[in-house]
PDB file of N, CA and C in Angstrom:
ATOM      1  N   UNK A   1      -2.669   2.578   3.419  1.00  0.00           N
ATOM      2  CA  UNK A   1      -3.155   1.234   3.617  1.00  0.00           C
ATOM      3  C   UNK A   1      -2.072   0.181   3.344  1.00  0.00           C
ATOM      4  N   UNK A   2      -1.231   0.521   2.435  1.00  0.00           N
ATOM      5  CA  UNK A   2      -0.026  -0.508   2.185  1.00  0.00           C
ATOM      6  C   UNK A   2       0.837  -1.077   3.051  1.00  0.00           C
ATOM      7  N   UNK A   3       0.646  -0.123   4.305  1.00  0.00           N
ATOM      8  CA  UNK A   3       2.028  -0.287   5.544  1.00  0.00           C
ATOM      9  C   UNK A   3       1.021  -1.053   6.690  1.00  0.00           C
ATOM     10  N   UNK A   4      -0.087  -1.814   6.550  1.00  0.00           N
ATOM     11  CA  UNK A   4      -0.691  -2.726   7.323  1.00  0.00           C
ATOM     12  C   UNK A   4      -0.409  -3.840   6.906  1.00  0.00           C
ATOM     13  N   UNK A   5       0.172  -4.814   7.572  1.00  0.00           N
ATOM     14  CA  UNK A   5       0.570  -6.037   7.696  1.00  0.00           C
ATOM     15  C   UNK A   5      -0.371  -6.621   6.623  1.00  0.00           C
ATOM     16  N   UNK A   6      -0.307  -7.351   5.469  1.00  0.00           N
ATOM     17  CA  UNK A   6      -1.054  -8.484   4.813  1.00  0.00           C
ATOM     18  C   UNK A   6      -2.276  -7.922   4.392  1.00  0.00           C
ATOM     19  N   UNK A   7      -2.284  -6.311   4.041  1.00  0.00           N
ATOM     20  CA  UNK A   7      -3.414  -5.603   3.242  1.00  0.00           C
ATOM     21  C   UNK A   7      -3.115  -6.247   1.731  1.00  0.00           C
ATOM     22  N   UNK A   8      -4.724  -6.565   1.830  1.00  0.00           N
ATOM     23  CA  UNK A   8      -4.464  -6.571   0.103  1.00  0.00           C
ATOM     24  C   UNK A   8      -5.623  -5.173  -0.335  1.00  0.00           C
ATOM     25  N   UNK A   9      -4.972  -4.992  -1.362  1.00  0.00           N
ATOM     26  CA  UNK A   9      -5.586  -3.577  -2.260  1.00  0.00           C
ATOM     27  C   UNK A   9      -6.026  -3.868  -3.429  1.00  0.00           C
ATOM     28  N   UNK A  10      -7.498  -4.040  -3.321  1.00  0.00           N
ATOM     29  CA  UNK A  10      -7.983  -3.728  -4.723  1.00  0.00           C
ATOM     30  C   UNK A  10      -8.604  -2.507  -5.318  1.00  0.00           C
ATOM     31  N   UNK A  11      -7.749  -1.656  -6.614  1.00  0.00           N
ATOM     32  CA  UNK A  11      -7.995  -0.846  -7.403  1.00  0.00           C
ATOM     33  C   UNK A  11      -9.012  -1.051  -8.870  1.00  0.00           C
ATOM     34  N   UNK A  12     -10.512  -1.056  -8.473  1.00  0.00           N
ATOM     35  CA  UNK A  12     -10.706  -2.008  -9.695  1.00  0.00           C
ATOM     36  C   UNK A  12     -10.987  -0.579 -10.873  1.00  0.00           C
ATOM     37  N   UNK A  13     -11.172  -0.976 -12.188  1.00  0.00           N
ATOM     38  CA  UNK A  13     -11.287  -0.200 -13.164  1.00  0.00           C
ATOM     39  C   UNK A  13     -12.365   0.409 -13.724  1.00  0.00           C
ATOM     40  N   UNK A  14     -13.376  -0.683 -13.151  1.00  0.00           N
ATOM     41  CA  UNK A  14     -14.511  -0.163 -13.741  1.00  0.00           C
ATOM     42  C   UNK A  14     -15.874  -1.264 -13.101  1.00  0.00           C
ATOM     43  N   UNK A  15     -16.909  -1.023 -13.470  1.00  0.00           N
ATOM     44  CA  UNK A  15     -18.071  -1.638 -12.687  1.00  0.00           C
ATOM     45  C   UNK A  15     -17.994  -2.962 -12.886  1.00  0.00           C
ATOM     46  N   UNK A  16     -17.495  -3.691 -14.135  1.00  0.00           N
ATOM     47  CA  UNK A  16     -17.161  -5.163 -14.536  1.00  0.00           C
ATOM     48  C   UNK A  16     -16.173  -5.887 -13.554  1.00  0.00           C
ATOM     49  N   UNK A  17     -15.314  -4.899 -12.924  1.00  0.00           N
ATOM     50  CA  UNK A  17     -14.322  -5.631 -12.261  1.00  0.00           C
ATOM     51  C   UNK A  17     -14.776  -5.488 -11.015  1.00  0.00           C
ATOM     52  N   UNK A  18     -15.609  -4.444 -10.253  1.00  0.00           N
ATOM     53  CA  UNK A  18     -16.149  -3.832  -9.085  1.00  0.00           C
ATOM     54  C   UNK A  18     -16.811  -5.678  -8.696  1.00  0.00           C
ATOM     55  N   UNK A  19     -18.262  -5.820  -9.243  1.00  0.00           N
ATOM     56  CA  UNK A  19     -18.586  -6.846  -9.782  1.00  0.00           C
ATOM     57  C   UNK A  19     -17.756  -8.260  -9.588  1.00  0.00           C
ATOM     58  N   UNK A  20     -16.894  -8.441 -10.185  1.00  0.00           N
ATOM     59  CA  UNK A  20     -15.895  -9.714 -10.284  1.00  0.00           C
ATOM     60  C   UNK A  20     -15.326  -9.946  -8.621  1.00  0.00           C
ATOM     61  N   UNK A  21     -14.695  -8.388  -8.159  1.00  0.00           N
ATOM     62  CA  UNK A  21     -14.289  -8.461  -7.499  1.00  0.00           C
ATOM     63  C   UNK A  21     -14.631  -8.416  -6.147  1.00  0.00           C
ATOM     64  N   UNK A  22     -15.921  -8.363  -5.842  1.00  0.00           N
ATOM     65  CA  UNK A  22     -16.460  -8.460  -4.304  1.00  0.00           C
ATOM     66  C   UNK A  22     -16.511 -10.329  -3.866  1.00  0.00           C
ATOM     67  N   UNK A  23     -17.021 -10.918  -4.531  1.00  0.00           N
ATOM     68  CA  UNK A  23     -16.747 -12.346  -4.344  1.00  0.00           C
ATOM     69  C   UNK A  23     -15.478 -12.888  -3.808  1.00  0.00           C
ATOM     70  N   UNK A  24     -14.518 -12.116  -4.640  1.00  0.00           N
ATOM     71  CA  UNK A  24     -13.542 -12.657  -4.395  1.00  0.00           C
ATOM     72  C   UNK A  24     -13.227 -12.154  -2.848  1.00  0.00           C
ATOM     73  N   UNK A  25     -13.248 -10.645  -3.164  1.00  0.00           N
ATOM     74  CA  UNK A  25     -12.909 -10.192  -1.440  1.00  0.00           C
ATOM     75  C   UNK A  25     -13.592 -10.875  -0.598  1.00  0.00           C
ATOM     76  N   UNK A  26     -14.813 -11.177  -0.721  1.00  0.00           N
ATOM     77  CA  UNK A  26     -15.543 -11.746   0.499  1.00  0.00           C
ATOM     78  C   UNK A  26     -15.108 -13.132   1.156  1.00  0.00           C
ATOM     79  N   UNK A  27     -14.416 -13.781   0.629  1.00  0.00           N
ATOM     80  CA  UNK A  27     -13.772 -15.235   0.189  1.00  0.00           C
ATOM     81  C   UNK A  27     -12.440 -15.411   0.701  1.00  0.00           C
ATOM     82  N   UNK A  28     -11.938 -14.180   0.872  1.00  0.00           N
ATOM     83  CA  UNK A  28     -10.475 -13.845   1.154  1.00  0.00           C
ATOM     84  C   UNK A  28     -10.437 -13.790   2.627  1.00  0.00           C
ATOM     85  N   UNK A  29      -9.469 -14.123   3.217  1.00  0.00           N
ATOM     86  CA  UNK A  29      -9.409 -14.190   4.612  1.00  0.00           C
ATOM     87  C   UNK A  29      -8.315 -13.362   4.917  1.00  0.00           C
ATOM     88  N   UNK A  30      -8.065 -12.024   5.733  1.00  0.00           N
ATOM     89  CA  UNK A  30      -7.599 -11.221   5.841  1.00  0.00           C
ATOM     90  C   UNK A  30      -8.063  -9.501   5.432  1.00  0.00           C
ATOM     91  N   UNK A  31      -7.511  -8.741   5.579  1.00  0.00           N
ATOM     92  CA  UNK A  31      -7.751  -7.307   5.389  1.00  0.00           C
ATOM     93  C   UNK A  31      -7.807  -7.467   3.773  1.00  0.00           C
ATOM     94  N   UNK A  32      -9.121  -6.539   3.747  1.00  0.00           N
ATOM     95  CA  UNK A  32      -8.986  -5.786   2.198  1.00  0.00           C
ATOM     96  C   UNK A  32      -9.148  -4.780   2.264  1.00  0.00           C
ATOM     97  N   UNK A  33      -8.858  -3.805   0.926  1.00  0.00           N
ATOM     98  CA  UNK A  33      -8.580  -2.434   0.794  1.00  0.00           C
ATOM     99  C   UNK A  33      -9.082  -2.433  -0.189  1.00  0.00           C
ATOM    100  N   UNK A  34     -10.975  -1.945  -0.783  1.00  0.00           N
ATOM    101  CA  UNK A  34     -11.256  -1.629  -2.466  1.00  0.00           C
ATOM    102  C   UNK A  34     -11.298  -0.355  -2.487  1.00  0.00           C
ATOM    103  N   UNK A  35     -10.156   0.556  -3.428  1.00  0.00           N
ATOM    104  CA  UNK A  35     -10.555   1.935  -3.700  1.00  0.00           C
ATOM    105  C   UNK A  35     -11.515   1.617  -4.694  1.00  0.00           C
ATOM    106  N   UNK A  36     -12.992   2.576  -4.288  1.00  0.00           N
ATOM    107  CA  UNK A  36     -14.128   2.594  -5.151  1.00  0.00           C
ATOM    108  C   UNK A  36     -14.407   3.615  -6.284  1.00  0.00           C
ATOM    109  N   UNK A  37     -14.688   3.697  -7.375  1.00  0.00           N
ATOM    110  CA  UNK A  37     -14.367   4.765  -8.565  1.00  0.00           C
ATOM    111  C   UNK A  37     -16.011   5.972  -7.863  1.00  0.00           C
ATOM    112  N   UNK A  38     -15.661   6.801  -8.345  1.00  0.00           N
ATOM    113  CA  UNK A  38     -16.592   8.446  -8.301  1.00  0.00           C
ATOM    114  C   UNK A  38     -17.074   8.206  -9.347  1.00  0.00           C
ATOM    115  N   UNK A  39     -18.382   8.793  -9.430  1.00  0.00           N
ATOM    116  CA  UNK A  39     -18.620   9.694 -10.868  1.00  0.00           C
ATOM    117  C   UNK A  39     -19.048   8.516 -12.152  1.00  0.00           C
ATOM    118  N   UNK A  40     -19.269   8.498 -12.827  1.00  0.00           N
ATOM    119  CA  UNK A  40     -20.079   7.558 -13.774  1.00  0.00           C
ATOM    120  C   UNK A  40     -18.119   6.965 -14.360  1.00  0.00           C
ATOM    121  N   UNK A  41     -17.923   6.122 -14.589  1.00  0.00           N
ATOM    122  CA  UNK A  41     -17.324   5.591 -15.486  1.00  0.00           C
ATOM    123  C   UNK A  41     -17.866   4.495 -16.574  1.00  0.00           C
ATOM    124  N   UNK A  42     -16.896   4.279 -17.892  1.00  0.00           N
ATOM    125  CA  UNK A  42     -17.786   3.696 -18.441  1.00  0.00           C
ATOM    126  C   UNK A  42     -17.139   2.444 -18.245  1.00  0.00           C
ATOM    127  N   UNK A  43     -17.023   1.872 -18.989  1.00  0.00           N
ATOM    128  CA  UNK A  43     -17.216   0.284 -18.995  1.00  0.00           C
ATOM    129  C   UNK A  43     -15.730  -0.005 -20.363  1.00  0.00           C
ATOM    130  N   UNK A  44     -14.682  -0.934 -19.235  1.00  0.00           N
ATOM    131  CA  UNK A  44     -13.453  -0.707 -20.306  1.00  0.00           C
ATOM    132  C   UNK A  44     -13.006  -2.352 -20.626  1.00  0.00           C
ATOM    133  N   UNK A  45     -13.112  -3.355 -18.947  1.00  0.00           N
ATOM    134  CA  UNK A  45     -12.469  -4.949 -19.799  1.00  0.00           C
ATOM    135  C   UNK A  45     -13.837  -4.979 -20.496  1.00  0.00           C
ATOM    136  N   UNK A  46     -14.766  -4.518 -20.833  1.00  0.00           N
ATOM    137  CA  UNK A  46     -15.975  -5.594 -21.338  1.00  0.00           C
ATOM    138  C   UNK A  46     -15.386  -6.083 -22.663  1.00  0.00           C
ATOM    139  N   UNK A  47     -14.677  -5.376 -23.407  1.00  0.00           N
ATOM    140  CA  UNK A  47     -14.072  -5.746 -24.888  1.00  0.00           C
ATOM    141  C   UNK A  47     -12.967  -6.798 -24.500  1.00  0.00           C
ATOM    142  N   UNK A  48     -12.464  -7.206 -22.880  1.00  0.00           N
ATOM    143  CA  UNK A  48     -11.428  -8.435 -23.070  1.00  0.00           C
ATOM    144  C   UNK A  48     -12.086  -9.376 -22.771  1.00  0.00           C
ATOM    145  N   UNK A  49     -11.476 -10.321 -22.508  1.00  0.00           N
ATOM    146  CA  UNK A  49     -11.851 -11.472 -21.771  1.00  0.00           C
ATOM    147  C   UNK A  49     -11.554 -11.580 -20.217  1.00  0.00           C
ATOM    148  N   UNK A  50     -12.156 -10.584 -19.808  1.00  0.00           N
ATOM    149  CA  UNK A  50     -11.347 -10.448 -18.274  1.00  0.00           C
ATOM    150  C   UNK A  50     -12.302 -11.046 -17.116  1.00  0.00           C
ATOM    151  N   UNK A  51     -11.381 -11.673 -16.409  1.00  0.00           N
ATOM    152  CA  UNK A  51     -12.023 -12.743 -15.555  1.00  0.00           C
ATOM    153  C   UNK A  51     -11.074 -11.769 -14.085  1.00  0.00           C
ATOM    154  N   UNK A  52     -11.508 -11.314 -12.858  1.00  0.00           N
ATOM    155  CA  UNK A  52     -10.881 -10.569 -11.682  1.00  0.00           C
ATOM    156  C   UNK A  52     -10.284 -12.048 -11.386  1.00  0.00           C
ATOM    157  N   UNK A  53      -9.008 -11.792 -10.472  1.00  0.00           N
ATOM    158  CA  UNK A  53      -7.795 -13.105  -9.928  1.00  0.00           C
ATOM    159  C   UNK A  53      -7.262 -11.994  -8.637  1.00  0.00           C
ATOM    160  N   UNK A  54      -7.919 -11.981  -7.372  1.00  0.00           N
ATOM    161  CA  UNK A  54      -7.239 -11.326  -6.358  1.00  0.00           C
ATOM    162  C   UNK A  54      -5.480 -11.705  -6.926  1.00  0.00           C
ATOM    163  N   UNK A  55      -5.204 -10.159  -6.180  1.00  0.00           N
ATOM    164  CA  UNK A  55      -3.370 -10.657  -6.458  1.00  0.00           C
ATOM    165  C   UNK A  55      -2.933 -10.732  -7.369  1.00  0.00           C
ATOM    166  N   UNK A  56      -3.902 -10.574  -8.810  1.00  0.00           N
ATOM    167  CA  UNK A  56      -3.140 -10.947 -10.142  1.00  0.00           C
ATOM    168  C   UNK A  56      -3.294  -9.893 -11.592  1.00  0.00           C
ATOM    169  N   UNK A  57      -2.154  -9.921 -11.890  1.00  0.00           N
ATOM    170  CA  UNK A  57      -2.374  -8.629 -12.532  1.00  0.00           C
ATOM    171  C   UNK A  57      -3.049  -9.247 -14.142  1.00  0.00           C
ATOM    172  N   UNK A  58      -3.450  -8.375 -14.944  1.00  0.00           N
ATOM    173  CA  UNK A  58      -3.613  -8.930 -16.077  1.00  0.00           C
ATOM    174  C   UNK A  58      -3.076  -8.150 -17.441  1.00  0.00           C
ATOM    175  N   UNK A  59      -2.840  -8.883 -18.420  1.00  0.00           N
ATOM    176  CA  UNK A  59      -2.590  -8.303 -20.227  1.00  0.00           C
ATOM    177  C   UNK A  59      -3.169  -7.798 -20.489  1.00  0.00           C
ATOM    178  N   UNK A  60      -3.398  -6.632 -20.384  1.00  0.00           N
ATOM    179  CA  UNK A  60      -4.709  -6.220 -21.749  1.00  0.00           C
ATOM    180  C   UNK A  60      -4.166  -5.952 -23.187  1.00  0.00           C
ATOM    181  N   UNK A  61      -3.058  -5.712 -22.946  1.00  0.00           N
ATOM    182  CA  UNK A  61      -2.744  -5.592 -24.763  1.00  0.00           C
ATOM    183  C   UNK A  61      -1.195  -5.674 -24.642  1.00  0.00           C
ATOM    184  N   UNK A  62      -0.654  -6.313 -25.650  1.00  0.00           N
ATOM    185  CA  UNK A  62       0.564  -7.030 -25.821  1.00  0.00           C
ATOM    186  C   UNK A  62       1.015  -5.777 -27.241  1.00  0.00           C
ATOM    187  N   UNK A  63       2.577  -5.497 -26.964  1.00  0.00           N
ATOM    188  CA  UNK A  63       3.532  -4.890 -27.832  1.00  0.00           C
ATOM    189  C   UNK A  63       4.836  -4.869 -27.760  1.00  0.00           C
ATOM    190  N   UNK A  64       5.595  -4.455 -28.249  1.00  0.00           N
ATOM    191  CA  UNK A  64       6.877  -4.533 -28.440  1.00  0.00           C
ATOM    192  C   UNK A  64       7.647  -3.217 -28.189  1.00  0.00           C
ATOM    193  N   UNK A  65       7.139  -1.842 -28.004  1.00  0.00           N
ATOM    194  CA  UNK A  65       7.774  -0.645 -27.753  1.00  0.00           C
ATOM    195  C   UNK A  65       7.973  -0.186 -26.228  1.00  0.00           C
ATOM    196  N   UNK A  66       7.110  -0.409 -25.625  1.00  0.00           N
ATOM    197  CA  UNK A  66       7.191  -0.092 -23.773  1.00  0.00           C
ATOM    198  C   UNK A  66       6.187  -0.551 -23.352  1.00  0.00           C
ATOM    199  N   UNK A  67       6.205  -0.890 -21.971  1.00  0.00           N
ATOM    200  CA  UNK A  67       5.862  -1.488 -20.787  1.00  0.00           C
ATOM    201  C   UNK A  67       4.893  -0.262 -20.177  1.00  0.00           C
ATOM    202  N   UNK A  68       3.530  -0.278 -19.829  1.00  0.00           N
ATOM    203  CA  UNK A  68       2.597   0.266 -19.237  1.00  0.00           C
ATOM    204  C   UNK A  68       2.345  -0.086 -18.229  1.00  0.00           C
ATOM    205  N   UNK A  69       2.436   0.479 -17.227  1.00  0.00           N
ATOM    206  CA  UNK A  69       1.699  -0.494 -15.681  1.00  0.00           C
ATOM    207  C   UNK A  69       0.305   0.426 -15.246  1.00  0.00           C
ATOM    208  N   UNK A  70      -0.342  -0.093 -15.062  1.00  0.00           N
ATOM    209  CA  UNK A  70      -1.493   1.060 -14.638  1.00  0.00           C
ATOM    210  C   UNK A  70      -2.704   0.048 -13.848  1.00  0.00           C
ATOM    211  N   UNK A  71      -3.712   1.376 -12.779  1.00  0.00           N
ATOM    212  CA  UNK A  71      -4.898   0.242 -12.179  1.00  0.00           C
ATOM    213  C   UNK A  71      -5.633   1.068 -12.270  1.00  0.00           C
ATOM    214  N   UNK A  72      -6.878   0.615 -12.111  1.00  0.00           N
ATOM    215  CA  UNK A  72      -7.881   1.509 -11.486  1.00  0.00           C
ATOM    216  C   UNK A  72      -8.305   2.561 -12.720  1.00  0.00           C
ATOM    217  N   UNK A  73      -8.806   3.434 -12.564  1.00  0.00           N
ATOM    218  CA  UNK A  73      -9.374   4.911 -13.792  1.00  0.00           C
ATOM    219  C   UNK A  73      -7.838   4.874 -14.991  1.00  0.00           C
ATOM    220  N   UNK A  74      -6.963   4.795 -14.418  1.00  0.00           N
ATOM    221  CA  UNK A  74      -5.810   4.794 -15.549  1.00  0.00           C
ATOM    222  C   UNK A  74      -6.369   4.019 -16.864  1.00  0.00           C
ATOM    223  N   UNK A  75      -6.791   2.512 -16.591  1.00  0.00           N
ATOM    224  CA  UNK A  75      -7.220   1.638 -17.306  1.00  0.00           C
ATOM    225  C   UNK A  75      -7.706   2.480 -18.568  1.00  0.00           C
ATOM    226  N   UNK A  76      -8.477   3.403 -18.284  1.00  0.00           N
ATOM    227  CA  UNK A  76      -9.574   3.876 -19.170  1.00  0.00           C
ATOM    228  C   UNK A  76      -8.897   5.059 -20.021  1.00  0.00           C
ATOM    229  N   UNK A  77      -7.874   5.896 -18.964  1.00  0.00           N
ATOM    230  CA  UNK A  77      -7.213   6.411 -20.077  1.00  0.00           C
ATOM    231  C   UNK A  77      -6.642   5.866 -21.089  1.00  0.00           C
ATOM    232  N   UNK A  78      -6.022   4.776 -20.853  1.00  0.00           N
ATOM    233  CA  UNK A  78      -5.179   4.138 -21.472  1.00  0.00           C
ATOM    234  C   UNK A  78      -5.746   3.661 -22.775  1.00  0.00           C
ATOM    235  N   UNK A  79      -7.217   3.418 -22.643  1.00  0.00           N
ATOM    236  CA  UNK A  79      -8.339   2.788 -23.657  1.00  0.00           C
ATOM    237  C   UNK A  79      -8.467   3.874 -24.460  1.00  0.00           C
ATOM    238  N   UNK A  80      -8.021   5.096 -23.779  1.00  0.00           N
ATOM    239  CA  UNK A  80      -8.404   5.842 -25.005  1.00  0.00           C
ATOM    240  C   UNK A  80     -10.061   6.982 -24.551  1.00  0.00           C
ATOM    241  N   UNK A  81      -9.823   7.076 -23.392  1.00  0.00           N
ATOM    242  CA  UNK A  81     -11.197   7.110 -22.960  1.00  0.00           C
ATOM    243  C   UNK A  81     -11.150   8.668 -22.286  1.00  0.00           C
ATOM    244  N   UNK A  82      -9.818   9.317 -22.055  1.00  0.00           N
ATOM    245  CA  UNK A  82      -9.254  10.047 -20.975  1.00  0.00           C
ATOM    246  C   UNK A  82      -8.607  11.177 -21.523  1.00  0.00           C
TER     247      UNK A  82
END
């Protein structure tokens, strides 16, 4: 899906962002791409303050040893969940 002209891709994490994020797609003018999660997941920004921003990545936790990049089900490993 990446090699189509002006795809945007949303990977969301969990049903909170699923949620956040259809508005936005619907709103958006151009191609979207939501990979949708399988299988029960649980529930991982509810502990941030997370607001979905097509296009925008977000903090979830700030440190000083290395740099994490992750989307989608990763999220949840990362929580500790995986």
């Amino acid at each position: 899906m990446r090699g189509i002209p002006g795809m945007v891709i949303v990977d969301p994490c969990d049903a909170l962002e699923i949620e956040q994020a259809v508005p936005a797609i619907a709103d958006h003018q151009g191609p979207v791409y939501m990979r949708l999660l399988r299988g029960k997941v649980p529930l991982v920004l509810d502990k941030y303050d997370y607001q979905f921003e097509l296009g925008k990545a977000k903090l979830l936790e700030d440190g000083n040893d290395v740099l994490i990049i992750s989307s989608g089900l990763m999220n949840y490993a990362r929580a500790g969940g995986g």
